[in-house]
N, C-alpha and C. Protein backbone atom coordinates (compact mmCIF):
# COMPACT_ATOMS: atom_id res chain seq x y z
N UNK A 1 -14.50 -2.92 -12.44
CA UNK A 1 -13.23 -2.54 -11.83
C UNK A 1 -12.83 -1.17 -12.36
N UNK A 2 -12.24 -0.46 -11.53
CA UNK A 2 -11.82 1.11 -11.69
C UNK A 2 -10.63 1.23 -12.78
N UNK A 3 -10.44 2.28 -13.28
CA UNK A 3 -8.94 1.90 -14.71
C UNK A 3 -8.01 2.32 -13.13
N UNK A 4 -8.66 2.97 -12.25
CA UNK A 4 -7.08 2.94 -10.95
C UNK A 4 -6.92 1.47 -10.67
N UNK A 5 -7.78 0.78 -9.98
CA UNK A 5 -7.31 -0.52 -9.69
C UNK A 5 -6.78 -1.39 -10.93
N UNK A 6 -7.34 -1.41 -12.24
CA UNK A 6 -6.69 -2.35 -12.85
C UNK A 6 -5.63 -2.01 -13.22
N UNK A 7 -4.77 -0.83 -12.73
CA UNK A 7 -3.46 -0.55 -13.65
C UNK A 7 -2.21 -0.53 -12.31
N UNK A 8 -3.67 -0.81 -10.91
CA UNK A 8 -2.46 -1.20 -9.92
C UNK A 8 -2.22 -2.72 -9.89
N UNK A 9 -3.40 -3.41 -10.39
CA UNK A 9 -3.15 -5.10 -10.44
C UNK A 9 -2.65 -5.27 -11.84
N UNK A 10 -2.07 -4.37 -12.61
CA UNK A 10 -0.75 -4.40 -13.40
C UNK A 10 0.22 -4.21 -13.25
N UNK A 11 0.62 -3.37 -12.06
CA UNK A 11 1.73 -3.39 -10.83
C UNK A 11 2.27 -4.09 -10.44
N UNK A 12 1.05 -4.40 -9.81
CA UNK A 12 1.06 -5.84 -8.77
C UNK A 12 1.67 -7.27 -9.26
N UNK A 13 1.17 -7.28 -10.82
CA UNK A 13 1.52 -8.64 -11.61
C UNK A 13 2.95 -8.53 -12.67
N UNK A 14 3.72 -7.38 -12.91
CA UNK A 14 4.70 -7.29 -13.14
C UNK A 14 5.57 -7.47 -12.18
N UNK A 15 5.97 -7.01 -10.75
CA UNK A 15 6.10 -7.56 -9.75
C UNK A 15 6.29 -8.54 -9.25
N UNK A 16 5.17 -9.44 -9.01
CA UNK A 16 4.75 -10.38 -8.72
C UNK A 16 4.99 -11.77 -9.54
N UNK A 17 5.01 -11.35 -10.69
CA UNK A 17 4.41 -12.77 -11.88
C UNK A 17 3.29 -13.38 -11.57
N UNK A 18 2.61 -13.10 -11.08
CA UNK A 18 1.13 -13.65 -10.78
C UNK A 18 -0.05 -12.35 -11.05
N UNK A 19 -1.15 -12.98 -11.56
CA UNK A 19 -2.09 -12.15 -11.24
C UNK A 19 -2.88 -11.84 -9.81
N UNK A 20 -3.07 -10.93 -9.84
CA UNK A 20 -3.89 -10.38 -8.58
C UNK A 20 -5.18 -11.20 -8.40
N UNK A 21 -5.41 -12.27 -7.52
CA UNK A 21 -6.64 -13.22 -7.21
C UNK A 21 -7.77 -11.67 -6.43
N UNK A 22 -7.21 -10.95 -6.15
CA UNK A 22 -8.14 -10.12 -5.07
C UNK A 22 -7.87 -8.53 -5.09
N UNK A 23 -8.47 -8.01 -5.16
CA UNK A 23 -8.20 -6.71 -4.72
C UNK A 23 -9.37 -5.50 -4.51
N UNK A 24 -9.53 -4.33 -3.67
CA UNK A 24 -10.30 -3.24 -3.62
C UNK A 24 -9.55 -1.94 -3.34
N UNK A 25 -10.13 -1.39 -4.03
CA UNK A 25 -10.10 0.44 -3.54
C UNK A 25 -10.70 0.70 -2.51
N UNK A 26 -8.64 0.94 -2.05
CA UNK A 26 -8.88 1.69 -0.35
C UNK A 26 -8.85 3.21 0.04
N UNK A 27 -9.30 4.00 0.78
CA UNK A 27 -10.11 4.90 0.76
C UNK A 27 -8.91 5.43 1.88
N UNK A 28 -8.26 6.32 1.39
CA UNK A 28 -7.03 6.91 2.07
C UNK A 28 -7.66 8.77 2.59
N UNK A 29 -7.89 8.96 3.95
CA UNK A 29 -7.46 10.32 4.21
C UNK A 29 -6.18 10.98 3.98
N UNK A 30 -6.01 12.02 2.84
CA UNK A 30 -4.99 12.60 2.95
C UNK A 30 -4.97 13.99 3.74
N UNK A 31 -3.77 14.26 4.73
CA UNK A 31 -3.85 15.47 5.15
C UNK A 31 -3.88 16.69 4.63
N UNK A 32 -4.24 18.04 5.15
CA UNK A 32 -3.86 18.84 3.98
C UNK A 32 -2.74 19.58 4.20
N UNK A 33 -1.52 19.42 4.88
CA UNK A 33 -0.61 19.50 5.19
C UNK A 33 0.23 18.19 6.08
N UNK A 34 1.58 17.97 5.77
CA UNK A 34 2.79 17.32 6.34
C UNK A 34 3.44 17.87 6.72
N UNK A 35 4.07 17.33 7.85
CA UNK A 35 5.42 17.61 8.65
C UNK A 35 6.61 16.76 7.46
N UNK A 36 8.08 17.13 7.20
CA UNK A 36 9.00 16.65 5.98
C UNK A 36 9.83 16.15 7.92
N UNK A 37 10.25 14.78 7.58
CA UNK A 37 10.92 14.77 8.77
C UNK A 37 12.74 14.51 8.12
N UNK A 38 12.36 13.93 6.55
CA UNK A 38 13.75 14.70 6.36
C UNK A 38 14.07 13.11 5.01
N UNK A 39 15.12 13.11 4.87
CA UNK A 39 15.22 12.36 3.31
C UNK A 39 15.03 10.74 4.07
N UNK A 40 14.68 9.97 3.05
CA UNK A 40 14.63 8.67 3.09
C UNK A 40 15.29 7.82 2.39
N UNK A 41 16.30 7.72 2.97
CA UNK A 41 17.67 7.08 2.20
C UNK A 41 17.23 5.15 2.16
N UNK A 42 16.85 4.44 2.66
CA UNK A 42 16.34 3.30 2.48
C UNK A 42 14.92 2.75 2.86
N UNK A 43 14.64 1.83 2.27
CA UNK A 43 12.93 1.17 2.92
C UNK A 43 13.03 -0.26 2.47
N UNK A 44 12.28 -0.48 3.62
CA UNK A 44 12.27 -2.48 3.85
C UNK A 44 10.99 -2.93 3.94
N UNK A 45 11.03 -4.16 2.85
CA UNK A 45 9.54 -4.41 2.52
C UNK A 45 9.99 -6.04 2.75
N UNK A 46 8.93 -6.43 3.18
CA UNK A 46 8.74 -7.62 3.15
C UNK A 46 7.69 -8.43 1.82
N UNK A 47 7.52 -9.43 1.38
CA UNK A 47 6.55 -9.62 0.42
C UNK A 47 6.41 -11.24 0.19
N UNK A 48 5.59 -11.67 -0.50
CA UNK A 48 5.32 -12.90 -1.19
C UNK A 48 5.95 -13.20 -3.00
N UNK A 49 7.00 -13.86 -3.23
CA UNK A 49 7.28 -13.77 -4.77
C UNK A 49 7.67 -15.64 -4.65
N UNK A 50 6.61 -15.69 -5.86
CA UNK A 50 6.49 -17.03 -6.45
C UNK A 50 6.61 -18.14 -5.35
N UNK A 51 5.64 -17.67 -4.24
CA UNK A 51 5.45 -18.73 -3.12
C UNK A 51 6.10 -18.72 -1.79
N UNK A 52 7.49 -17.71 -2.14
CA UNK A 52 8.11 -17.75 -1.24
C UNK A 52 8.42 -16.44 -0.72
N UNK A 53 8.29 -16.21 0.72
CA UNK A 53 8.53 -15.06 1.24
C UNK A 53 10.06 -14.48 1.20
N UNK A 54 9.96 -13.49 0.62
CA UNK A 54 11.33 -12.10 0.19
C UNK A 54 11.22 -11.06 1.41
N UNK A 55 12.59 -10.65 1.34
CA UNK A 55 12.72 -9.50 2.46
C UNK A 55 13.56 -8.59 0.98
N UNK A 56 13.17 -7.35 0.90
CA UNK A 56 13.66 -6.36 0.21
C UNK A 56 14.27 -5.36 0.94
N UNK A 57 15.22 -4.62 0.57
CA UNK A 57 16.18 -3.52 1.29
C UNK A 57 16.20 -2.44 -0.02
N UNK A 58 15.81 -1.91 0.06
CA UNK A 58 15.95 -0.47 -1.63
C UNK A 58 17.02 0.73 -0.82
N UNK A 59 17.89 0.90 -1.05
CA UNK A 59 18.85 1.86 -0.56
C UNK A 59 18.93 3.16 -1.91
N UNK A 60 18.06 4.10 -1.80
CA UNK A 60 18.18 5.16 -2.73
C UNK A 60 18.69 5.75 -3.53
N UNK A 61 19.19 6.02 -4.87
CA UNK A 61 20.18 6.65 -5.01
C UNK A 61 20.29 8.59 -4.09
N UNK A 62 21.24 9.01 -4.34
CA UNK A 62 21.31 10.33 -3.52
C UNK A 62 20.06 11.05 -4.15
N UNK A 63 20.11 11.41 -5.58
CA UNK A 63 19.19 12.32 -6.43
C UNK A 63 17.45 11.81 -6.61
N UNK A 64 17.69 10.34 -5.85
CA UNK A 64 16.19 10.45 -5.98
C UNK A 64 15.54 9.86 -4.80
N UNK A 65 16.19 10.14 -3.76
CA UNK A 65 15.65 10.22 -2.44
C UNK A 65 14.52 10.87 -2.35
N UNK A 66 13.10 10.20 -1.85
CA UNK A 66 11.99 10.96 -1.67
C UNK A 66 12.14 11.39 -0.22
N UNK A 67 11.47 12.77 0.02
CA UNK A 67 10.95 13.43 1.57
C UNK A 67 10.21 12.11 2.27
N UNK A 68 10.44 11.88 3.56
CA UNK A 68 10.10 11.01 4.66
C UNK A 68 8.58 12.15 5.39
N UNK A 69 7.39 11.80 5.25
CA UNK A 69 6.74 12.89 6.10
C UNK A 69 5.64 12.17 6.63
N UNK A 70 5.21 13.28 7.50
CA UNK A 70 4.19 12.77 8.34
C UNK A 70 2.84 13.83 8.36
N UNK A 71 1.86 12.54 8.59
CA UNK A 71 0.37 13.85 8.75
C UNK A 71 0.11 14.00 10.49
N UNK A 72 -0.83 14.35 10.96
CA UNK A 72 -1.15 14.52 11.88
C UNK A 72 -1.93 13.56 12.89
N UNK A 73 -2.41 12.62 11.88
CA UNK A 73 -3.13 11.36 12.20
C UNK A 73 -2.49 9.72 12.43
N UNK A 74 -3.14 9.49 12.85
CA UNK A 74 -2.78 7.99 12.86
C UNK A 74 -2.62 7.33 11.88
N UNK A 75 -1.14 6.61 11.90
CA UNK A 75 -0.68 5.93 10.55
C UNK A 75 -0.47 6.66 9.37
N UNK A 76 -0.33 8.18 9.21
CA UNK A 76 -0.11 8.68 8.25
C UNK A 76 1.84 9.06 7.90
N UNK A 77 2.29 8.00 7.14
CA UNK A 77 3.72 8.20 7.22
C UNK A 77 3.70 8.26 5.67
N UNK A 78 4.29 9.17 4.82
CA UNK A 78 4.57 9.11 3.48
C UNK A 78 5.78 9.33 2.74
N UNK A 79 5.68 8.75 2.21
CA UNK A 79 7.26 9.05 0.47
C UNK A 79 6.66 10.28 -0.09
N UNK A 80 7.43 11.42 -0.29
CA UNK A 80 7.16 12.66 -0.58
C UNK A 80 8.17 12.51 -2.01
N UNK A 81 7.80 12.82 -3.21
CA UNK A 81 8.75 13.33 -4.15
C UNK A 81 9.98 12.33 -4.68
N UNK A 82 11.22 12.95 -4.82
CA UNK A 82 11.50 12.12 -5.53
C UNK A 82 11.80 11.42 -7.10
N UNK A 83 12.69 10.65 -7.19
CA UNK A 83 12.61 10.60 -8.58
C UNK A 83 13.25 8.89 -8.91
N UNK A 84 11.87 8.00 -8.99
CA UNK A 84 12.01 6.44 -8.23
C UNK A 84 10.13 6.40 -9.15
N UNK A 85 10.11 5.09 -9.70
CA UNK A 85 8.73 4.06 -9.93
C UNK A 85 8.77 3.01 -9.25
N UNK A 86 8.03 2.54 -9.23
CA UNK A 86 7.47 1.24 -8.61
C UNK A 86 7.71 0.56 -10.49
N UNK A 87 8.51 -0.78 -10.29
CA UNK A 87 8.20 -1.54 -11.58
C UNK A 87 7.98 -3.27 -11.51
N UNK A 88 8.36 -3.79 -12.39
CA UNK A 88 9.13 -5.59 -12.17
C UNK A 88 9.68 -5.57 -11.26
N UNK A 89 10.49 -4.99 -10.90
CA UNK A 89 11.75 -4.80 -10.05
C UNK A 89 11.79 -4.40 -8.50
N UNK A 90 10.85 -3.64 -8.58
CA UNK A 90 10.22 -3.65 -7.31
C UNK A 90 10.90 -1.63 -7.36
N UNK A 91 11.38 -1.23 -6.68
CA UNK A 91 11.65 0.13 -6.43
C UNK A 91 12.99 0.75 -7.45
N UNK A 92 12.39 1.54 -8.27
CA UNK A 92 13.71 1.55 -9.22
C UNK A 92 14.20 2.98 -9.26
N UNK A 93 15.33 3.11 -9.03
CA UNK A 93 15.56 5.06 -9.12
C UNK A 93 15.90 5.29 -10.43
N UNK A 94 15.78 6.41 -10.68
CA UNK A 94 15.46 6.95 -11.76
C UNK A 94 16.90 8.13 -12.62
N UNK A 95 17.19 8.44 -13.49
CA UNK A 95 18.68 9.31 -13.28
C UNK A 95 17.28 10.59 -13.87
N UNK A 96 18.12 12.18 -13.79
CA UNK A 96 17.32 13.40 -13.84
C UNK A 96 16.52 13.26 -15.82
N UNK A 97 16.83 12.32 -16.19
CA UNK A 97 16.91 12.02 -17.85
C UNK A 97 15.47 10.81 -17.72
N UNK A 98 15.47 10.34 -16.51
CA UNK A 98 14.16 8.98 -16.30
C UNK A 98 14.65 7.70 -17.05
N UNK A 99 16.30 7.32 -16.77
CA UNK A 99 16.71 6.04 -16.98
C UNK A 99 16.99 5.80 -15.58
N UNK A 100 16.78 4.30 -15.52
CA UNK A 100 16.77 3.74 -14.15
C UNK A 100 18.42 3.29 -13.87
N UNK A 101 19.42 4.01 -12.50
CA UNK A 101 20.14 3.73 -12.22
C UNK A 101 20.23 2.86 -11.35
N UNK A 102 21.11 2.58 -10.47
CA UNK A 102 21.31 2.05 -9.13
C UNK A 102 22.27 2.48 -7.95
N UNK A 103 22.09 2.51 -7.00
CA UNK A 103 22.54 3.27 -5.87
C UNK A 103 24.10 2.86 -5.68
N UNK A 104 24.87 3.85 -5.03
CA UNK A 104 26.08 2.88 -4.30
C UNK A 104 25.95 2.54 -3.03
N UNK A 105 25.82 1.43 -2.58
CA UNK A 105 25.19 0.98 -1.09
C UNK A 105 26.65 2.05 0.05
N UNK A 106 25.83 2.36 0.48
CA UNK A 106 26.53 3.00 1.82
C UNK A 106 25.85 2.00 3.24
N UNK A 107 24.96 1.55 3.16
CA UNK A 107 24.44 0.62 4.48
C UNK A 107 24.75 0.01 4.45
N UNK A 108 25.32 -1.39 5.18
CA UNK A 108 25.05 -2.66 5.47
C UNK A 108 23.87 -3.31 6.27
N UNK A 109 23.33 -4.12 5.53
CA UNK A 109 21.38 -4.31 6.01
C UNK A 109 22.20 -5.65 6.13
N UNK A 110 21.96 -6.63 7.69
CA UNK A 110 21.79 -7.78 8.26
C UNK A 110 20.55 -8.14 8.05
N UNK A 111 19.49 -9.37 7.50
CA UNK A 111 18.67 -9.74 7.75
C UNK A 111 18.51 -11.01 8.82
N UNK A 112 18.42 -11.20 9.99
CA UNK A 112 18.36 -12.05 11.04
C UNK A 112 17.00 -13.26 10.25
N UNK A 113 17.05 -13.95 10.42
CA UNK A 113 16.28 -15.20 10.21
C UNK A 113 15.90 -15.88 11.27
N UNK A 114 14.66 -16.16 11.68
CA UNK A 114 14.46 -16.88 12.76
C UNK A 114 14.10 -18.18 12.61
């Protein structure tokens, strides 16, 4: 196993609380240029935690809003920059010092249930 993959199925299992049963290195074209289509004030993830399916809403703080961009290809949509980790916690912003704050919600996110 690659030290990239095992330190993303350390990601994955802080996160998660489970270990990673599976995983491979996926083989990403990056462009060599993006279009910035402009800030990304929230993102919605869906996931699996401890058996049961989660819906997540991460609403940004202002200062660490990453660029929203795009490549030229198919399926190429990316988080540009920024100042946010991936942790336990799932998406954590960061203050200009790299202590993790939290946003003041300006959205209201409905999740519909079917």
């Amino acid at each position: 196993m690659s030290a990239h993959l095992e330190k993303s199925a350390r990601i994955y299992q802080r996160f998660r609380e489970q270990r990673a049963t599976r995983a491979k290195d996926v083989r990403i074209d990056l462009p060599k240029s993006l279009a910035v289509v402009g800030y990304c004030d929230l993102i919605g993830y869906v996931t699996t935690y401890r058996g049961r399916t989660e819906y997540y809403v991460h609403e940004f703080a202002p200062g660490s809003r990453p660029y929203l961009a795009t490549g030229s290809g198919r399926g190429q949509l990316f988080l540009v920059g920024g100042r946010y980790r991936f942790t336990g916690r799932g998406i954590t912003d960061l203050s200009v010092s790299g202590r993790a704050i939290d946003a003041r919600p300006k959205y209201k996110v409905t999740l519909l249930r079917r």
